[in-house]
Protein backbone atom coordinates (compact mmCIF):
# COMPACT_ATOMS: atom_id res chain seq x y z
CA UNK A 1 8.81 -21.25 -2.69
CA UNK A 2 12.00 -19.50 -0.80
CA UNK A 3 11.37 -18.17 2.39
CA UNK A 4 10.16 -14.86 2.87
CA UNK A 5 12.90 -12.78 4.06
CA UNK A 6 12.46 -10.40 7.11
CA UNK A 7 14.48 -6.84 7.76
CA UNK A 8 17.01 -7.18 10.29
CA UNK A 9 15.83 -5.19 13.71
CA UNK A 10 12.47 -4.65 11.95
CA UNK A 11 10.45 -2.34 14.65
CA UNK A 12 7.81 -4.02 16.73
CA UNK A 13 6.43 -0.49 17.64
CA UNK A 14 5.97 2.62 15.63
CA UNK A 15 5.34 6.45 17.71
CA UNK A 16 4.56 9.73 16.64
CA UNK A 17 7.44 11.94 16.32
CA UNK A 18 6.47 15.27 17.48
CA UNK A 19 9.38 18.46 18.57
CA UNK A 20 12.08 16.31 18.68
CA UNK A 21 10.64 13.45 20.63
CA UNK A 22 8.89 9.95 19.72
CA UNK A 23 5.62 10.00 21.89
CA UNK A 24 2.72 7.41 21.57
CA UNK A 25 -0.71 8.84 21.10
CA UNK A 26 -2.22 10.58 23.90
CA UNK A 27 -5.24 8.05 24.32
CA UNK A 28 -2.90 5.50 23.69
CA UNK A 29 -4.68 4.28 20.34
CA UNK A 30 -2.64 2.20 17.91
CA UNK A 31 -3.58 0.22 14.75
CA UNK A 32 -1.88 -2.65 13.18
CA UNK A 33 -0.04 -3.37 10.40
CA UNK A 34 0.79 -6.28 8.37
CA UNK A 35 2.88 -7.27 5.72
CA UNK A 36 2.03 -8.05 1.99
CA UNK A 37 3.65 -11.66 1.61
CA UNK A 38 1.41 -13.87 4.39
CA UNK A 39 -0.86 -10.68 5.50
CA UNK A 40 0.46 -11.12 8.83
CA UNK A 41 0.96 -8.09 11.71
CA UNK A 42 4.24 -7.15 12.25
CA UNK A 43 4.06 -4.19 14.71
CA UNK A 44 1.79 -1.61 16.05
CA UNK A 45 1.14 1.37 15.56
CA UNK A 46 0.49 5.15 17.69
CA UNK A 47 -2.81 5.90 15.83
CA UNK A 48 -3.20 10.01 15.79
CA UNK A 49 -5.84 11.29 17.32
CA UNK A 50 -7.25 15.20 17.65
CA UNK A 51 -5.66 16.05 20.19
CA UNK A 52 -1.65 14.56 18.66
CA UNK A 53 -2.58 16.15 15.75
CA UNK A 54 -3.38 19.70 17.45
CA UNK A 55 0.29 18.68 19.39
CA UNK A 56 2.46 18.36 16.04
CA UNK A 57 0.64 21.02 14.39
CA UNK A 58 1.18 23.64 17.72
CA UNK A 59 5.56 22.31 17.17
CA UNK A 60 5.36 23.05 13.72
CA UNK A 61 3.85 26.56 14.18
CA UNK A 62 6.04 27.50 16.76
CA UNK A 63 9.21 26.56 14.81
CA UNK A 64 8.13 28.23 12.51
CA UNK A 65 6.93 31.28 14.08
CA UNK A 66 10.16 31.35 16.65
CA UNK A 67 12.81 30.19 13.99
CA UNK A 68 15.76 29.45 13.61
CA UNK A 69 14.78 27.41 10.31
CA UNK A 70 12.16 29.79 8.61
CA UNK A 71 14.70 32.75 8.89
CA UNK A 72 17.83 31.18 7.75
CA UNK A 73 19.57 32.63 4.46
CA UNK A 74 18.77 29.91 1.50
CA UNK A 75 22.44 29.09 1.85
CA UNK A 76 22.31 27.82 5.55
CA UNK A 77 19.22 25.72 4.52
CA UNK A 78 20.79 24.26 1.79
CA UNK A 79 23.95 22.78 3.74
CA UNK A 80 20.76 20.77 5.56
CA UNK A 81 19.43 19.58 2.63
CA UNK A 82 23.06 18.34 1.39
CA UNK A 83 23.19 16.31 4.55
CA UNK A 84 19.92 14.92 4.57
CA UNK A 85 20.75 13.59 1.16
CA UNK A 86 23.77 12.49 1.72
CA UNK A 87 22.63 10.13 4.92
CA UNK A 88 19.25 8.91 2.84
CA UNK A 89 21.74 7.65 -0.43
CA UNK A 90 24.09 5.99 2.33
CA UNK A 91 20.74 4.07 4.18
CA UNK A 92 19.54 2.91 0.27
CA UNK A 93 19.96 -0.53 1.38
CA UNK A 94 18.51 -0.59 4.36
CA UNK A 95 15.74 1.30 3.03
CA UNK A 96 15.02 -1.12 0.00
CA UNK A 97 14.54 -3.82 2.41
CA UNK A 98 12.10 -1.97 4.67
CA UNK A 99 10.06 -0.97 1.73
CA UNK A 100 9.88 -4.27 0.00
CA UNK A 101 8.83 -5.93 3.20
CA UNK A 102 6.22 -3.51 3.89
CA UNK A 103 4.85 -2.62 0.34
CA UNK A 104 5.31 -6.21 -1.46
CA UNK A 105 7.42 -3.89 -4.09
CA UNK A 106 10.04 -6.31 -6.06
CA UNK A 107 13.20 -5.34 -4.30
CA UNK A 108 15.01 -4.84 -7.53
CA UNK A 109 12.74 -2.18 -7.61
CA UNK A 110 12.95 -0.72 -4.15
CA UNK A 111 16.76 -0.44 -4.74
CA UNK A 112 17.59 2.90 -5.91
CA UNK A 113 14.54 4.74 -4.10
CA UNK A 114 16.89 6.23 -1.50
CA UNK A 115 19.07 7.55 -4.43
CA UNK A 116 15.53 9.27 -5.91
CA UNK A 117 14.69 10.46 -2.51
CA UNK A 118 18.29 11.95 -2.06
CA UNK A 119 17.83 13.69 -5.64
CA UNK A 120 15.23 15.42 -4.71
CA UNK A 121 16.79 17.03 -1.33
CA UNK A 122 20.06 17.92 -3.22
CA UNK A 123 17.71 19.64 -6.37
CA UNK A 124 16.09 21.36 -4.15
CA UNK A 125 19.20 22.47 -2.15
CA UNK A 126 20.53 23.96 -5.35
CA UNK A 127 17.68 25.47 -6.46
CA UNK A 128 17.14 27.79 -3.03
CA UNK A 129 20.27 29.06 -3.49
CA UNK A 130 20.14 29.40 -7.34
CA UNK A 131 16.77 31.00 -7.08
CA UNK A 132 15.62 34.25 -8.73
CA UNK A 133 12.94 36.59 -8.31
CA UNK A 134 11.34 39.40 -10.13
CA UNK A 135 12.19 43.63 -9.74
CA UNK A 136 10.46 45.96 -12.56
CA UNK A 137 11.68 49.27 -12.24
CA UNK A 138 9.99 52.11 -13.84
CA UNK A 139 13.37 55.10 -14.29
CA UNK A 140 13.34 57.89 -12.20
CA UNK A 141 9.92 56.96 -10.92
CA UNK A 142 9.21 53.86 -8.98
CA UNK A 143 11.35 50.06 -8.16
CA UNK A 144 9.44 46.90 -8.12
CA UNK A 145 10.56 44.06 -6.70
CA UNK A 146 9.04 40.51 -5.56
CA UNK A 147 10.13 39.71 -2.00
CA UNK A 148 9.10 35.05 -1.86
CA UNK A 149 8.73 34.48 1.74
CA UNK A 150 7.83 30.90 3.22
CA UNK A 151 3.77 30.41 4.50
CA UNK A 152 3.76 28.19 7.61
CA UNK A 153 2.82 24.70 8.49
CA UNK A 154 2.34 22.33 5.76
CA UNK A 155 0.16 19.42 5.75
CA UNK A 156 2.03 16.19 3.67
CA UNK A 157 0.04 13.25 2.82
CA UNK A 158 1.04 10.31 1.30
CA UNK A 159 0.53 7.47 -0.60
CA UNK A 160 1.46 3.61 -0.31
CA UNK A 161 3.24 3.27 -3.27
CA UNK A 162 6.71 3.98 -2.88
CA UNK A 163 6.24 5.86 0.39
CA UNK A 164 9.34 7.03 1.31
CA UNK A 165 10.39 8.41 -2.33
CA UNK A 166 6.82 10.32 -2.53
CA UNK A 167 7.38 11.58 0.97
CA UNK A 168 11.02 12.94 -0.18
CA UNK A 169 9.20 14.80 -3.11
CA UNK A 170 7.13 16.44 -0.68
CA UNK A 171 9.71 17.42 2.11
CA UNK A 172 12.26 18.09 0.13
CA UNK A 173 10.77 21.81 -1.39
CA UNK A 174 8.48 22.21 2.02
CA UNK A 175 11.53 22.24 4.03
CA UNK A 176 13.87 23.98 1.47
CA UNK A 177 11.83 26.85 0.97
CA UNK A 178 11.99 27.68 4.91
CA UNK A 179 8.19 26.11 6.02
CA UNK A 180 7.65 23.82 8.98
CA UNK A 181 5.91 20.39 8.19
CA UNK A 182 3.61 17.29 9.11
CA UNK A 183 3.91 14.14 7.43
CA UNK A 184 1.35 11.80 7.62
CA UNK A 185 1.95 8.71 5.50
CA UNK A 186 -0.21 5.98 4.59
CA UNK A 187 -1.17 3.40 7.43
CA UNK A 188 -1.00 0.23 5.03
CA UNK A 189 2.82 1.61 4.68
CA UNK A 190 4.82 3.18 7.68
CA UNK A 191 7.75 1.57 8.06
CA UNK A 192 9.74 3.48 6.08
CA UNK A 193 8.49 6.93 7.07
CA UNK A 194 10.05 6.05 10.48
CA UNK A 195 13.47 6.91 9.31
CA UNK A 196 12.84 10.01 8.88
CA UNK A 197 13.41 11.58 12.42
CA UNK A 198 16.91 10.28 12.69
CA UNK A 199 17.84 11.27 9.13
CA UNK A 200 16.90 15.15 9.86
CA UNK A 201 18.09 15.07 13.42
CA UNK A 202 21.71 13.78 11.94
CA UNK A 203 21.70 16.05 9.23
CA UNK A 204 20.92 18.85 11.83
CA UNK A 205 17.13 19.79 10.83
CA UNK A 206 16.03 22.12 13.96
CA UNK A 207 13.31 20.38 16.74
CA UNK A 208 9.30 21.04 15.40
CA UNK A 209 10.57 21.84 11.90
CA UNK A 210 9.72 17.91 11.25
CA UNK A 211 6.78 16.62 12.78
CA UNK A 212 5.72 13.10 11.58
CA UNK A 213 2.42 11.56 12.72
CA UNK A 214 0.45 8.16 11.78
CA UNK A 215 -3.00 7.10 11.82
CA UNK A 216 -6.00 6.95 9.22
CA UNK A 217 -7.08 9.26 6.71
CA UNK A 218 -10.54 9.45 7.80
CA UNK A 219 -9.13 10.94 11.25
CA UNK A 220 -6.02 12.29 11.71
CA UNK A 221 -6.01 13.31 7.60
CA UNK A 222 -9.28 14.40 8.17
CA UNK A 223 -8.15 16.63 11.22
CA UNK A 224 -4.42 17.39 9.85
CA UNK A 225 -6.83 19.05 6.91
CA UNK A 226 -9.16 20.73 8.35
CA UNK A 227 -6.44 22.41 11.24
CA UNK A 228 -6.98 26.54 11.04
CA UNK A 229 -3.06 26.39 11.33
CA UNK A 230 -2.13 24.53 8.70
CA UNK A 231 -2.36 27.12 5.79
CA UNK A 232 -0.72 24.30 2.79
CA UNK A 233 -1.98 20.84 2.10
CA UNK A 234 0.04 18.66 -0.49
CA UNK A 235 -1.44 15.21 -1.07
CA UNK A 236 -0.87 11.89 -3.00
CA UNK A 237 -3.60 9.59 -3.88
CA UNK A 238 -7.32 8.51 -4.99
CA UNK A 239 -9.25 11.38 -7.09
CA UNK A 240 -12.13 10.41 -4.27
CA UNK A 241 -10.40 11.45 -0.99
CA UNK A 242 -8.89 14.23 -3.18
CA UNK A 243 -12.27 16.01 -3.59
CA UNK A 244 -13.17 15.06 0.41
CA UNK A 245 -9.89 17.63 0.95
CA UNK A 246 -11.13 19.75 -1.49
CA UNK A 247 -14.05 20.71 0.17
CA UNK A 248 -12.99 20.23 4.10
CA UNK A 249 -9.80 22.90 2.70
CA UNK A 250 -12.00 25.46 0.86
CA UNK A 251 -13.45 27.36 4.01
CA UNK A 252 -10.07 28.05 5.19
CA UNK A 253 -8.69 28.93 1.41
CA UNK A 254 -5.61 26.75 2.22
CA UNK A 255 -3.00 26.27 -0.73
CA UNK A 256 -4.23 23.28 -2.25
CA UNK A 257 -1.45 20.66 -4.30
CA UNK A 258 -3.58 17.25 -5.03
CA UNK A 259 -1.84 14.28 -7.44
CA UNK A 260 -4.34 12.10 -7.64
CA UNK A 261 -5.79 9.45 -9.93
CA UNK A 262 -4.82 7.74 -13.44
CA UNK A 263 -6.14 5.76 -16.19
CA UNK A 264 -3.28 6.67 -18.67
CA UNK A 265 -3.13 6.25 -22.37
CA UNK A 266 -0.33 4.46 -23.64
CA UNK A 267 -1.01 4.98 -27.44
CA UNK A 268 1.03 2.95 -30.47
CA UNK A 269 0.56 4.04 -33.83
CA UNK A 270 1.66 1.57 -36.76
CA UNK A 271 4.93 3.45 -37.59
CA UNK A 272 5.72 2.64 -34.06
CA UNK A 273 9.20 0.81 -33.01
CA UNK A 274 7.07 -1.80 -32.24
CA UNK A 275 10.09 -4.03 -29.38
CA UNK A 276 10.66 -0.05 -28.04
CA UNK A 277 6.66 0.17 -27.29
CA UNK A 278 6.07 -3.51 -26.05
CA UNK A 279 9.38 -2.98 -23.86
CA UNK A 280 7.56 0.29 -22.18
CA UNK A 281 3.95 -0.70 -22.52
CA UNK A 282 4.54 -3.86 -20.42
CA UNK A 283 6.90 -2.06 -18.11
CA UNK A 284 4.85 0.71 -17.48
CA UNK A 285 1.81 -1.12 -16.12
CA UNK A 286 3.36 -4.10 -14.44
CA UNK A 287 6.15 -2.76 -12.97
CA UNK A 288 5.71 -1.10 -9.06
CA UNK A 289 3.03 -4.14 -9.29
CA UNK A 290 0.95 -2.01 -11.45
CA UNK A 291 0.35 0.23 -8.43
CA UNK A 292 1.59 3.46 -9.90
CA UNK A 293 -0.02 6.93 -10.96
CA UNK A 294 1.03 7.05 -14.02
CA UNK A 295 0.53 3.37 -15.27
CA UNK A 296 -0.07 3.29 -18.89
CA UNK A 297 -3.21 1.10 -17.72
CA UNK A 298 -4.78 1.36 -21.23
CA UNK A 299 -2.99 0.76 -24.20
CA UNK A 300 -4.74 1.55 -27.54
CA UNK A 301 -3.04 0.18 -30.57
CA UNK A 302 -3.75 0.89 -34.12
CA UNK A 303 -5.48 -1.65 -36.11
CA UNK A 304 -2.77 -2.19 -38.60
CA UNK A 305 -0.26 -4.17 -35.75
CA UNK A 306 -2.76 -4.63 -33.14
CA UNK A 307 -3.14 -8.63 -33.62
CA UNK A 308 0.76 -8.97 -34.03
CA UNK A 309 0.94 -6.53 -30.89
CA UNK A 310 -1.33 -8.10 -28.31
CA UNK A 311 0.00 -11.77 -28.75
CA UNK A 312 3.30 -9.89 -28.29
CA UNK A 313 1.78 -8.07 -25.42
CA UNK A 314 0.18 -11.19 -24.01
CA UNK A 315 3.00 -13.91 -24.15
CA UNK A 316 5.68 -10.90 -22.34
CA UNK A 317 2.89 -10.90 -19.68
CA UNK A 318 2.96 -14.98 -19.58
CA UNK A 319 6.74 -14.75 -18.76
CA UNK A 320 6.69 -12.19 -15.86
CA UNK A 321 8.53 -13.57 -13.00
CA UNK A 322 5.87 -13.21 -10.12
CA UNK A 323 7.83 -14.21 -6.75
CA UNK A 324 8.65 -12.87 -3.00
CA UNK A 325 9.32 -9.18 -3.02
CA UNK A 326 12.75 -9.98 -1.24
CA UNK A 327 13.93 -12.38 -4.36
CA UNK A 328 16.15 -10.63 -7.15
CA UNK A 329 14.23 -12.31 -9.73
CA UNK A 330 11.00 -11.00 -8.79
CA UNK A 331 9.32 -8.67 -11.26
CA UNK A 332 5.79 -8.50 -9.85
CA UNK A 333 5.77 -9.03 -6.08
CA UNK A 334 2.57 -8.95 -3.73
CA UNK A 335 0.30 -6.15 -3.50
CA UNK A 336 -0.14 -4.09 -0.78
CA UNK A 337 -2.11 -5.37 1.52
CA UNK A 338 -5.85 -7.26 1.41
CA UNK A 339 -8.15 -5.06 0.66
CA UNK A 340 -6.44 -3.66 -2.11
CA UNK A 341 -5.92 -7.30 -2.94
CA UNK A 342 -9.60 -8.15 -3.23
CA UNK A 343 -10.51 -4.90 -5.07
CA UNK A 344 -7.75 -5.71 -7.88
CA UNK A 345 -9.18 -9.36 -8.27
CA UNK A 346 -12.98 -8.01 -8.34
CA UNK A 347 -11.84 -5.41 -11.47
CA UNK A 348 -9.98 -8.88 -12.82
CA UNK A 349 -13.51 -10.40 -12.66
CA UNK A 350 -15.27 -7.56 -13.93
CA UNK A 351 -12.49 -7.68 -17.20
CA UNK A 352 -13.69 -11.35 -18.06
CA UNK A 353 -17.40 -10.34 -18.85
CA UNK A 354 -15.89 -6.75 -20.69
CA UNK A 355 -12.44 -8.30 -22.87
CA UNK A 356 -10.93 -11.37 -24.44
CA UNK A 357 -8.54 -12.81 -21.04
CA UNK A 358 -5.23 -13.36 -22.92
CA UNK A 359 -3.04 -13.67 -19.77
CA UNK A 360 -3.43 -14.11 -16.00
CA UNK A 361 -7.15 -13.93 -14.58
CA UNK A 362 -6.68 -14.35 -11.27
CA UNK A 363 -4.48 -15.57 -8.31
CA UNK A 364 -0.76 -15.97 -9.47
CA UNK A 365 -0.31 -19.79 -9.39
CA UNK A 366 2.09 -21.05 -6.83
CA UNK A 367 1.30 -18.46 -4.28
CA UNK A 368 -2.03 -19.48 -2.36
CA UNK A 369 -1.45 -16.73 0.00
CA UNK A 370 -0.70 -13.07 -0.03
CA UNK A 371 -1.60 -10.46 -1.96
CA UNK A 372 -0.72 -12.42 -5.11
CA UNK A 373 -2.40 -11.41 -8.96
CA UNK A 374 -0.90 -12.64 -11.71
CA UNK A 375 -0.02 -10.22 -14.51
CA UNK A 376 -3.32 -10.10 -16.76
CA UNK A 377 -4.10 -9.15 -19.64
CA UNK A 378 -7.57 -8.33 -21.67
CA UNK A 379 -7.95 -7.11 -25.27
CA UNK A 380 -10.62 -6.00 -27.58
CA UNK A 381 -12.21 -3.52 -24.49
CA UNK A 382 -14.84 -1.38 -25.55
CA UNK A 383 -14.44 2.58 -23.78
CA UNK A 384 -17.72 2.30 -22.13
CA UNK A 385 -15.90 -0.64 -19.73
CA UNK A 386 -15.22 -0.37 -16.34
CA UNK A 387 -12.02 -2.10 -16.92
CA UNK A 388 -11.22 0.86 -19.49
CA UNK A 389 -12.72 3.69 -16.99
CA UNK A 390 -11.85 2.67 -13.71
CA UNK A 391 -8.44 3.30 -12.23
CA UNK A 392 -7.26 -0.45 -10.81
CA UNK A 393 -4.14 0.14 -9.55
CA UNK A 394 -2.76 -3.28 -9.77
CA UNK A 395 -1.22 -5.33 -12.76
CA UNK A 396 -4.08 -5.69 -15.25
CA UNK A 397 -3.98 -4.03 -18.85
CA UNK A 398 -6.84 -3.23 -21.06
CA UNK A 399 -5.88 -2.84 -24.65
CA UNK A 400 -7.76 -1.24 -27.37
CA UNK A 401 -7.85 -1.13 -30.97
CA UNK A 402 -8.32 2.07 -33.20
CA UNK A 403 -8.26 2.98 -37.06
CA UNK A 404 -7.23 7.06 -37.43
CA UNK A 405 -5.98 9.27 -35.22
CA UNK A 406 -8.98 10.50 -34.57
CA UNK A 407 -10.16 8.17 -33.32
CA UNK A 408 -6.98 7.54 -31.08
CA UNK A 409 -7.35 10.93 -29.42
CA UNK A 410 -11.24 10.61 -28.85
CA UNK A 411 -10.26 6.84 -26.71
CA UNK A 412 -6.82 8.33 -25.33
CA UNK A 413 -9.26 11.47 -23.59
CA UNK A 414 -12.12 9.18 -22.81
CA UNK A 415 -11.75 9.21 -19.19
CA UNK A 416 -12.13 11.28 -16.65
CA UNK A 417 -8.65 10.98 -15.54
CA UNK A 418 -5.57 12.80 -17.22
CA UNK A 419 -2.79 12.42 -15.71
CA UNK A 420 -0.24 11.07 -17.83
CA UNK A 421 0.18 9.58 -21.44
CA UNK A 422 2.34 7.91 -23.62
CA UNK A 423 2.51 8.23 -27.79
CA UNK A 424 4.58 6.02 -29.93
CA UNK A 425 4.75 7.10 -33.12
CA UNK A 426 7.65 7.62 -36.08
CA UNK A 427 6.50 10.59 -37.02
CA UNK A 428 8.02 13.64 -35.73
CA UNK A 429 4.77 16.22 -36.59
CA UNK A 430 1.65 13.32 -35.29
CA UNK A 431 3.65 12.65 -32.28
CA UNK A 432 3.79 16.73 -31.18
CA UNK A 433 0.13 17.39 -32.77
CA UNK A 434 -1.11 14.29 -30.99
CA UNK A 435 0.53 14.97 -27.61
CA UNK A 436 -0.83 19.03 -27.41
CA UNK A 437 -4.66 17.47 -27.84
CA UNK A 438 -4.30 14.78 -25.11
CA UNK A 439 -5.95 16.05 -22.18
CA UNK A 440 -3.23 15.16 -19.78
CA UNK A 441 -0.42 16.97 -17.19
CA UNK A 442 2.01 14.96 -18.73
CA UNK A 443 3.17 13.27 -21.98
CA UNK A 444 5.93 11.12 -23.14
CA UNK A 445 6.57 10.66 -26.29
CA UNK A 446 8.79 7.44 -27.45
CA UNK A 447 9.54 7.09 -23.80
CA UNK A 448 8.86 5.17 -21.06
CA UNK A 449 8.45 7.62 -17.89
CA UNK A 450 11.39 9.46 -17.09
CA UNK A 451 10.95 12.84 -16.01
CA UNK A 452 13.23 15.62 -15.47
CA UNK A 453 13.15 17.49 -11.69
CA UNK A 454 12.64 20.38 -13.31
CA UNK A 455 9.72 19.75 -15.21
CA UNK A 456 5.66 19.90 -13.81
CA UNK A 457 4.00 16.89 -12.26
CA UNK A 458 0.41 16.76 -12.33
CA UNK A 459 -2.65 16.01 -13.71
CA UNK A 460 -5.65 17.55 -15.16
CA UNK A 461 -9.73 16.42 -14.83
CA UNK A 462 -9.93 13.72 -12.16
CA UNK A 463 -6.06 13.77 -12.07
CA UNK A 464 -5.47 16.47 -9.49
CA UNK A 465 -5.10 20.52 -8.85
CA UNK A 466 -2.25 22.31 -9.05
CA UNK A 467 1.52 21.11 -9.96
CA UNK A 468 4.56 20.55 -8.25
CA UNK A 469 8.50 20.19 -9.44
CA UNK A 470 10.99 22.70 -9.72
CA UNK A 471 9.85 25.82 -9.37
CA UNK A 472 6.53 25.27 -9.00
CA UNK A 473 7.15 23.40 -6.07
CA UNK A 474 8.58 26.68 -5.00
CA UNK A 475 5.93 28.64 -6.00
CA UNK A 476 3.16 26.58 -4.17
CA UNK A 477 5.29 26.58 -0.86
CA UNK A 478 6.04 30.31 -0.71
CA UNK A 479 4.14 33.24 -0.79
CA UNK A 480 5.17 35.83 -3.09
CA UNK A 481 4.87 39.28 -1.51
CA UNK A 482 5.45 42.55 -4.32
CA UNK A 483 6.85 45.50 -2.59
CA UNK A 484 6.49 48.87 -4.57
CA UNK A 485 9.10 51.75 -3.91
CA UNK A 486 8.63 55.44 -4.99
CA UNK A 487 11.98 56.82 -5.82
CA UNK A 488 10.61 60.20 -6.24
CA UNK A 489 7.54 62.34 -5.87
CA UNK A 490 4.50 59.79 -5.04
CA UNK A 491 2.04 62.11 -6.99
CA UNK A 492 -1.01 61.48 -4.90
CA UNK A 493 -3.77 63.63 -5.31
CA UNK A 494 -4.34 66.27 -2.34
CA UNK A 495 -8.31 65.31 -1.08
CA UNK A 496 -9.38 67.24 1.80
CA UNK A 497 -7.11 69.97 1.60
């Protein structure tokens, strides 16, 4: 095995950035973190406390409150954006390497997040400017009209899985529609979240409009969450720390955006282009290491191919190129860290008592450290298995066989997930029909997951509240105001007189 390869000036030290300035946690608390490939620590971190969080939260409501950012015209906001977008596509290599090294993501795969992460300031950018509002006027009589105005500090949390493009998603329509903003990323992955205050600063972003903290959910989330200032909360991950913010959000009726879980359908009827749906069924579980939202985790297959299919399925799983996350060649790297590690390979043992183990099973061989799993595969799962219910999150695949559609639809919903789903079918009236049953935020049909910036992401069930892209990103992070003018008598009736 090559060596593992290591950033150049990789931080030994991660702070808080809070108005303008890095500043280590009050108490001085830190955490460590490690990397995926020998689970080794690689720097510390400024752990948030109370009291930091009260700090970023008290720079993000004055900036707001004081300006200049949440009073500038759309158009001066946008020239930000532009910037900010511009610097993140021209850092895409240095940011591939810091997110390979911290996530274990295949760097083939890492390359090209700074171009997302740019695409979704310079959307946003447009779409200020471009954006429209409602008037309703009533002749003679009365004019209508709906005056958006940005709400105040909003709480971002993230995820582990591509951290710095999921943060982007988040900032990007936060910042563009004029509100001031905490990040808190995941501990397991912070490295690349620390680019963030010298991106902004470049690209001009004003002091306490950007306020980036670290530490663990269960504390500074937890606090971040529950702040009476913070009137928005957008998070990323599990459906269970989703309905902890649910509740700790609901006595101060905070705007609530949660993405959360998935245990998505990727369904493959007979008439399918069966090499299209193998080429998308095994990418869309096994590549990000399987750790994605929207992982077609459980693919059901129609009786007629399903034997042909799975060996298919199986032997493409055989030949995935498991490696270091820094080689080119690598198509499944190491997982995240440990603990995710051991809670992937418990599901994997789980599997072998609930489905036939056609591929993998276990540690990926050649790799006796790290956060290694081999790509695995188990068919013939019955829906009542944990393997079929259970979101995993890592590269293992449980694939199911069914007769009618019927029957297709009654497995594809049997979850309590919906988040996303995928239907591969010939026919032009099943594949519509089938999709507008699925309970699910999203569907692709004949597609592997591509998805338009305009279009809703989101989930339904267990999957998450609310949506975000385009404009409903701009609908959750303003408030819409309607302002009612009388343009001639106001025909009130005269009590008291």
């Amino acid at each position: 095995m090559s060596k593992h390869f290591v950033p150049e000036n990789l931080p030994t030290h991660l702070q808080h950035y809070i108005n303008g300035e890095f500043v280590d946690s009050i108490g001085g608390a830190t955490f460590d973190v490690q990397e995926p490939v020998s689970n080794t620590n690689y720097a510390t971190v400024a752990s948030a406390q109370p009291e930091d969080v009260d700090l970023a939260v008290a720079a993000a409501d004055k900036a707001f409150k004081e300006g200049p950012w949440s009073k500038m015209l759309p158009r001066e906001r946008s020239r930000v954006l532009h910037k900010i977008a511009d610097i993140v596509e021209s850092r895409d290599e240095e940011l591939s390497l810091l997110e390979s090294y911290d996530s274990g993501l295949p760097i083939t795969q890492a390359k090209g997040q700074a171009r997302r992460a740019a695409e979704n300031f310079r959307f946003f950018a447009d779409l200020i400017v471009a954006q429209v509002d409602n008037s309703f006027r009533v002749p003679g009589r009365q004019m209508n009209y709906v005056n958006r105005k940005p709400i105040g500090v909003a709480a971002l949390i993230t995820p582990w899985n591509v951290p710095f493009m999921q943060e982007s998603w988040k900032l990007a329509p936060a910042l563009a529609t004029g509100n001031s903003v905490v990040l808190k990323p995941a501990s397991y992955t912070p490295l690349s979240a620390g680019l963030w205050p010298e991106i902004f600063r470049e690209a001009g972003l004003p002091e306490g409009v950007f306020n980036l903290i670290f530490g663990s959910g269960g504390v500074a989330g937890d606090y971040l969450v529950k702040h009476p200032d913070v009137p928005l909360v957008s998070f990323t991950g599990d459906s269970s720390t989703g309905a902890t913010i649910s509740t700790a959000a609901a006595p101060f009726f905070k705007g609530l955006s949660l993405e959360l879980g998935g245990k998505s359908p990727a369904v493959v009827f007979a008439d399918a282009d069966l090499e299209a749906a193998l080429d998308a069924t095994v990418f869309g579980v096994f590549s990000l290491n399987g750790e994605r939202c929207t992982a077609g985790s459980r693919v059901l297959v129609q009786r007629d191919i399903y034997d042909d299919f799975v060996a298919k399925f199986a032997e493409r799983a055989k030949n995935i190129r498991v490696g270091l996350p820094s080689d080119p060649k690598t198509e499944v790297g190491a997982l995240v860290h440990p603990n995710h590690f051991e809670k992937v390979m418990s599901y994997i043992e789980i599997g072998k008592t609930e489905g036939r183990l056609l591929a993998g099973g276990g540690r990926a061989e050649g790799f006796e450290e790290g956060n290694y799993v081999a790509p695995t595969v188990f068919a013939d799962v019955a829906p009542d298995a944990q393997i079929f219910q259970d979101e995993i999150f890592g590269p293992v695949v449980a694939i199911t066989p069914f007769d009618t559609d019927e029957q297709a639809l009654e497995l594809a919903n049997n979850t309590k997930y919906g988040l996303a789903a995928y239907v591969w079918t010939s026919n032009l009236k099943r594949a519509h029909n089938f999709a507008h049953q699925i309970d699910s935020g999203m569907v692709w049909l004949n597609s592997n997951n591509v998805r338009d910036l305009r279009t809703p992401f989101g989930g339904v069930k267990a999957s998450g509240l609310g949506r975000e892209g385009g404009y409903r990103s701009v609908d959750f992070y303003t408030t819409q105001q309607s302002i009612q003018i009388t343009l001639n008598e106001a025909h009130s009736p005269k009590f008291g007189v």
